[in-house]
PDB file of N, CA and C in Angstrom:
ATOM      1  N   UNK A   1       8.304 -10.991   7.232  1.00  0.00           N
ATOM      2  CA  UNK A   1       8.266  -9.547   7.384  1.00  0.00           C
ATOM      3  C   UNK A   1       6.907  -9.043   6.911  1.00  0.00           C
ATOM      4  N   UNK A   2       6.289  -8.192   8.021  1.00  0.00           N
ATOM      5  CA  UNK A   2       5.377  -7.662   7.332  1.00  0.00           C
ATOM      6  C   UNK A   2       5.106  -6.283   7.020  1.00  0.00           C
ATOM      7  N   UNK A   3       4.782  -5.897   5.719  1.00  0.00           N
ATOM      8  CA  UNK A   3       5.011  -4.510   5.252  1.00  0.00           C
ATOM      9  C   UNK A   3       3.489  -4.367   4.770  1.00  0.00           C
ATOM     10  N   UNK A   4       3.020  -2.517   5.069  1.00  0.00           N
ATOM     11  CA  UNK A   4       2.073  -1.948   4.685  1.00  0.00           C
ATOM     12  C   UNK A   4       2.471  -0.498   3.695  1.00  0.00           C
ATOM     13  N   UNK A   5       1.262  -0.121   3.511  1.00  0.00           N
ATOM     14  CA  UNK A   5       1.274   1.153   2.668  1.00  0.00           C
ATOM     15  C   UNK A   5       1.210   2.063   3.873  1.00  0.00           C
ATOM     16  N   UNK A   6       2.049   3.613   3.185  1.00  0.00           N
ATOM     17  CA  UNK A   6       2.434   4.705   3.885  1.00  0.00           C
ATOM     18  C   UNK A   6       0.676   5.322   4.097  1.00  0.00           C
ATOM     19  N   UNK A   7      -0.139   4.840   3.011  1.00  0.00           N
ATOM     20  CA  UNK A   7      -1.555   5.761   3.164  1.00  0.00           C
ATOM     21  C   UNK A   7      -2.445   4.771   2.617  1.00  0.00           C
ATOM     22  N   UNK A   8      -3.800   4.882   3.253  1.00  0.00           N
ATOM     23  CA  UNK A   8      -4.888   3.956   2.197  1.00  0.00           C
ATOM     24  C   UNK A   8      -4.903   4.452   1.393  1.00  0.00           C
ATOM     25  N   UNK A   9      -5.274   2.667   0.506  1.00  0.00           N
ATOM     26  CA  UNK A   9      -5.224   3.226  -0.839  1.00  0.00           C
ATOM     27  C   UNK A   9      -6.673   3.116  -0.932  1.00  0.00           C
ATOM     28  N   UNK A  10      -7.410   4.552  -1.238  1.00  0.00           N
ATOM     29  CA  UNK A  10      -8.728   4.322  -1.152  1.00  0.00           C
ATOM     30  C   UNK A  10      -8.758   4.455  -2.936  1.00  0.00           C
ATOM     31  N   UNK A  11     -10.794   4.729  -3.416  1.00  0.00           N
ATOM     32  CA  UNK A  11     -10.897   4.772  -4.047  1.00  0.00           C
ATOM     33  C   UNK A  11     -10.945   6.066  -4.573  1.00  0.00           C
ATOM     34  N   UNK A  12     -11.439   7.245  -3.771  1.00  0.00           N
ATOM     35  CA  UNK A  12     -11.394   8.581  -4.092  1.00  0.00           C
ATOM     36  C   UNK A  12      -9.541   9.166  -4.330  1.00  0.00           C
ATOM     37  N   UNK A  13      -9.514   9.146  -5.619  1.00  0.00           N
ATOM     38  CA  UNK A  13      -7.954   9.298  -5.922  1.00  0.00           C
ATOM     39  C   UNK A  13      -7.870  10.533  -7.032  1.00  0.00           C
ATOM     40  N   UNK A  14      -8.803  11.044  -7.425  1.00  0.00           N
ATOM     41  CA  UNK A  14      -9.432  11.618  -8.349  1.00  0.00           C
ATOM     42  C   UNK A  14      -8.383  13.270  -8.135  1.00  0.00           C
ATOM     43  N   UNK A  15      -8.352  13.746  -7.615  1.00  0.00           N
ATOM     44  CA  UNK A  15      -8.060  15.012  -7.247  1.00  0.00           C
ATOM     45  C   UNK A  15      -6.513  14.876  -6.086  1.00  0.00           C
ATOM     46  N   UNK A  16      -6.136  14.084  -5.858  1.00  0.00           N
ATOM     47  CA  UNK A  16      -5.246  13.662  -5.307  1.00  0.00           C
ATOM     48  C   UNK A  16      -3.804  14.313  -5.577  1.00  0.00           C
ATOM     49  N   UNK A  17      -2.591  15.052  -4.939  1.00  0.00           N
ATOM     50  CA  UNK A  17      -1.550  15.738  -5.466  1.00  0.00           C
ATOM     51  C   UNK A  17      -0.606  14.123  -5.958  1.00  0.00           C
ATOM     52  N   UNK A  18       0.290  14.632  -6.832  1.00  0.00           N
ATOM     53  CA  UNK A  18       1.274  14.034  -7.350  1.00  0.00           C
ATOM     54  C   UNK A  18       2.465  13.316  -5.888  1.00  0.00           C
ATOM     55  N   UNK A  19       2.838  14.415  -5.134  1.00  0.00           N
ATOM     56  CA  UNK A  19       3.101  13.372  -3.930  1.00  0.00           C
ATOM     57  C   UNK A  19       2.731  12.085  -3.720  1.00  0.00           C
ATOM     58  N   UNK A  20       1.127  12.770  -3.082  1.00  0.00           N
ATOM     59  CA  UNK A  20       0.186  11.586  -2.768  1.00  0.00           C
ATOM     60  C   UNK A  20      -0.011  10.387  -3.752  1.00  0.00           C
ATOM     61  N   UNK A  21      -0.106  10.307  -4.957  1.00  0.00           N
ATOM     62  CA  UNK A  21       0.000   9.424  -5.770  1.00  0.00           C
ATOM     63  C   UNK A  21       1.620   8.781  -5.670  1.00  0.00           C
ATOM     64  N   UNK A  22       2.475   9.455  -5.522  1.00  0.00           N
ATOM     65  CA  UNK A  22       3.581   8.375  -5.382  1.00  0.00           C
ATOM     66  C   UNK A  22       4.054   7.643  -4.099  1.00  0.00           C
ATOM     67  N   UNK A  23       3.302   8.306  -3.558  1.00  0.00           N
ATOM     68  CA  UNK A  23       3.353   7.270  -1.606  1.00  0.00           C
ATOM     69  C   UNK A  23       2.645   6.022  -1.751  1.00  0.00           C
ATOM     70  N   UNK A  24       1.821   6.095  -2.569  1.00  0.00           N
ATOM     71  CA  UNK A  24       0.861   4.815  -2.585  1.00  0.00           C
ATOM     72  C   UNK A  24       1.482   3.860  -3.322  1.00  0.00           C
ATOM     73  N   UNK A  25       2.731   3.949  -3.902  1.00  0.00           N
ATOM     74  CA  UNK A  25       3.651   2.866  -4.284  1.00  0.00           C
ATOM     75  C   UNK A  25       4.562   2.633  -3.106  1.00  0.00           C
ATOM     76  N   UNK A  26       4.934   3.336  -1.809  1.00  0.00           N
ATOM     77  CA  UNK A  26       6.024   2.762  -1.251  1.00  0.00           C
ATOM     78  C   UNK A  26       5.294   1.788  -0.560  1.00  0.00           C
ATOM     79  N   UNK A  27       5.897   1.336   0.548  1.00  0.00           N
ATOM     80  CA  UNK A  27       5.963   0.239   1.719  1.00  0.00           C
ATOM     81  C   UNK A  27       6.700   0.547   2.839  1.00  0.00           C
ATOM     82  N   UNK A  28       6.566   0.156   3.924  1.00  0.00           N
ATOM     83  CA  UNK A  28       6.997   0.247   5.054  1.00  0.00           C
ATOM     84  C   UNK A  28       7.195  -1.046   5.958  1.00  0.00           C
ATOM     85  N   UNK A  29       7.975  -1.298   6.472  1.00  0.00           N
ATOM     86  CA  UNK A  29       8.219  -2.337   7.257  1.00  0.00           C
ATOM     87  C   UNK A  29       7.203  -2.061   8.409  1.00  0.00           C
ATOM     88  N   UNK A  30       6.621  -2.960   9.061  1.00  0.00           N
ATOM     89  CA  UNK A  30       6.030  -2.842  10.554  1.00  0.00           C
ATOM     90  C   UNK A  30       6.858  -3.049  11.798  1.00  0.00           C
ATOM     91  N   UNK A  31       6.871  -2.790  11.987  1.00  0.00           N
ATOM     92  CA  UNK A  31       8.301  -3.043  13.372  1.00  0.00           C
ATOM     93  C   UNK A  31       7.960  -3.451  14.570  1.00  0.00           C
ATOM     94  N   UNK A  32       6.452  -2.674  15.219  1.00  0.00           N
ATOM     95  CA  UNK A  32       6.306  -2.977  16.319  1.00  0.00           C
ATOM     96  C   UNK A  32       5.475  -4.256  16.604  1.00  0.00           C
ATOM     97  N   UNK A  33       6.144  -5.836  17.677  1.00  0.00           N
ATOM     98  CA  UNK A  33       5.663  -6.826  17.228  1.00  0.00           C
ATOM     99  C   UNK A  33       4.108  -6.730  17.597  1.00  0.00           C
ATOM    100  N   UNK A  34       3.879  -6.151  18.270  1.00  0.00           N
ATOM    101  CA  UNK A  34       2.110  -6.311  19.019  1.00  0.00           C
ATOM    102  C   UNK A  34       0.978  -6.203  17.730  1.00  0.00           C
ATOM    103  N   UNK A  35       1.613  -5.068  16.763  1.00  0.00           N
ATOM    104  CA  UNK A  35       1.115  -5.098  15.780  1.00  0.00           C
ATOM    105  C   UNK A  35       1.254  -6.001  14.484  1.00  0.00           C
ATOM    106  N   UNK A  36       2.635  -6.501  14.598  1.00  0.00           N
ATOM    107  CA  UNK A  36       2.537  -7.967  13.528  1.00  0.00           C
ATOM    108  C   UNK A  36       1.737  -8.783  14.419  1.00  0.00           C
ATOM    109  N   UNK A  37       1.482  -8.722  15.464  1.00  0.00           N
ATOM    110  CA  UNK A  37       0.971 -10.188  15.928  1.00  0.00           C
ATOM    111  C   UNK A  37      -0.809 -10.149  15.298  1.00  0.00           C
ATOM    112  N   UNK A  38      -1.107  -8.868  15.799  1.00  0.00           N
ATOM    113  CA  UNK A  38      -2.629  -8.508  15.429  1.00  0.00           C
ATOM    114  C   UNK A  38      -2.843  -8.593  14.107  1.00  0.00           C
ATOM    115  N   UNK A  39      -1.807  -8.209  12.758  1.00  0.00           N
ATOM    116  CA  UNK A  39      -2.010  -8.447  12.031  1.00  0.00           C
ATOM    117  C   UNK A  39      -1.805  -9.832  11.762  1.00  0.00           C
ATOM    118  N   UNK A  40      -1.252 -10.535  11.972  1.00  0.00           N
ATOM    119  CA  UNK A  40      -1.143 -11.905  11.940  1.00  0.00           C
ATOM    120  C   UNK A  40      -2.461 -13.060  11.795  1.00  0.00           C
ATOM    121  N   UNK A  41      -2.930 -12.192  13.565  1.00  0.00           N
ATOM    122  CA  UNK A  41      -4.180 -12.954  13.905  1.00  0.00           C
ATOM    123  C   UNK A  41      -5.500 -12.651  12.534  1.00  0.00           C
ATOM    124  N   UNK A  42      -5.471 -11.995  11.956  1.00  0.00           N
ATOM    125  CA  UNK A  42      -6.515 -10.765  11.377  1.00  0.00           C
ATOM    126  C   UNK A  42      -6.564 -11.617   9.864  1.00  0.00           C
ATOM    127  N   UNK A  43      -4.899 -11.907   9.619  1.00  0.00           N
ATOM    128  CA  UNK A  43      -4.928 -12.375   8.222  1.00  0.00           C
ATOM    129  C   UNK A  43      -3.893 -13.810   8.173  1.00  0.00           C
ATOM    130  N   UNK A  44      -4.887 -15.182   8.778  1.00  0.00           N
ATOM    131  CA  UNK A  44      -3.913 -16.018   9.244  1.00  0.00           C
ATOM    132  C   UNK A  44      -3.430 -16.717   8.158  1.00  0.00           C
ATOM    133  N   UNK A  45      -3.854 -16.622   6.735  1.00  0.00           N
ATOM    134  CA  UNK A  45      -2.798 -17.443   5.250  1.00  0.00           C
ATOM    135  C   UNK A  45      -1.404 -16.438   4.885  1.00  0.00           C
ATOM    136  N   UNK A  46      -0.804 -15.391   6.207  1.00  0.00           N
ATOM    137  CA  UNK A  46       0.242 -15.009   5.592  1.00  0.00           C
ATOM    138  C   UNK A  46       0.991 -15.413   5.409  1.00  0.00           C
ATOM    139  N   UNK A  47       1.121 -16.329   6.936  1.00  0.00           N
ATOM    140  CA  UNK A  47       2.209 -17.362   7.583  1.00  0.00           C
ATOM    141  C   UNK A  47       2.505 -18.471   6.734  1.00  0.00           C
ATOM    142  N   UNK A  48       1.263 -18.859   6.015  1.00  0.00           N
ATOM    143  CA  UNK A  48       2.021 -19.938   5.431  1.00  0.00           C
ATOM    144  C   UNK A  48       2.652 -19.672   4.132  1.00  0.00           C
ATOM    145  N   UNK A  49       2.794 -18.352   3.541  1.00  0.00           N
ATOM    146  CA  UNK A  49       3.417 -17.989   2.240  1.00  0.00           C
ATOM    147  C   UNK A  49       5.157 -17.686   2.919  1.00  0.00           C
ATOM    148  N   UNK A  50       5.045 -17.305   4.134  1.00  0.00           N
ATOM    149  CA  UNK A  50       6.265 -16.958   4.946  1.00  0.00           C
ATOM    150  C   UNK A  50       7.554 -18.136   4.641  1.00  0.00           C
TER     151      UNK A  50
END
């Protein structure tokens, strides 16, 4: 399964609302496969932790 963040987590965090600081703890499943595949290709040591 591959899961991302709801928002980058950049470095400018400085001024950021309290929301926004707690989105950057969730996760999201990816669902659509075209995009696991691309991510796949992009970052190929995922597969083998899989």
């Amino acid at each position: 399964m591959v899961v991302r963040t709801k928002i980058g987590k950049g470095h400018l965090r400085r001024n950021t609302s309290k929301r926004t600081k707690a989105l950057l703890s969730e996760t999201i499943a990816v669902k659509s496969s075209g995009l696991v595949k691309h991510i796949k290709r992009l970052a190929p040591y995922m597969s083998k932790k899989d």
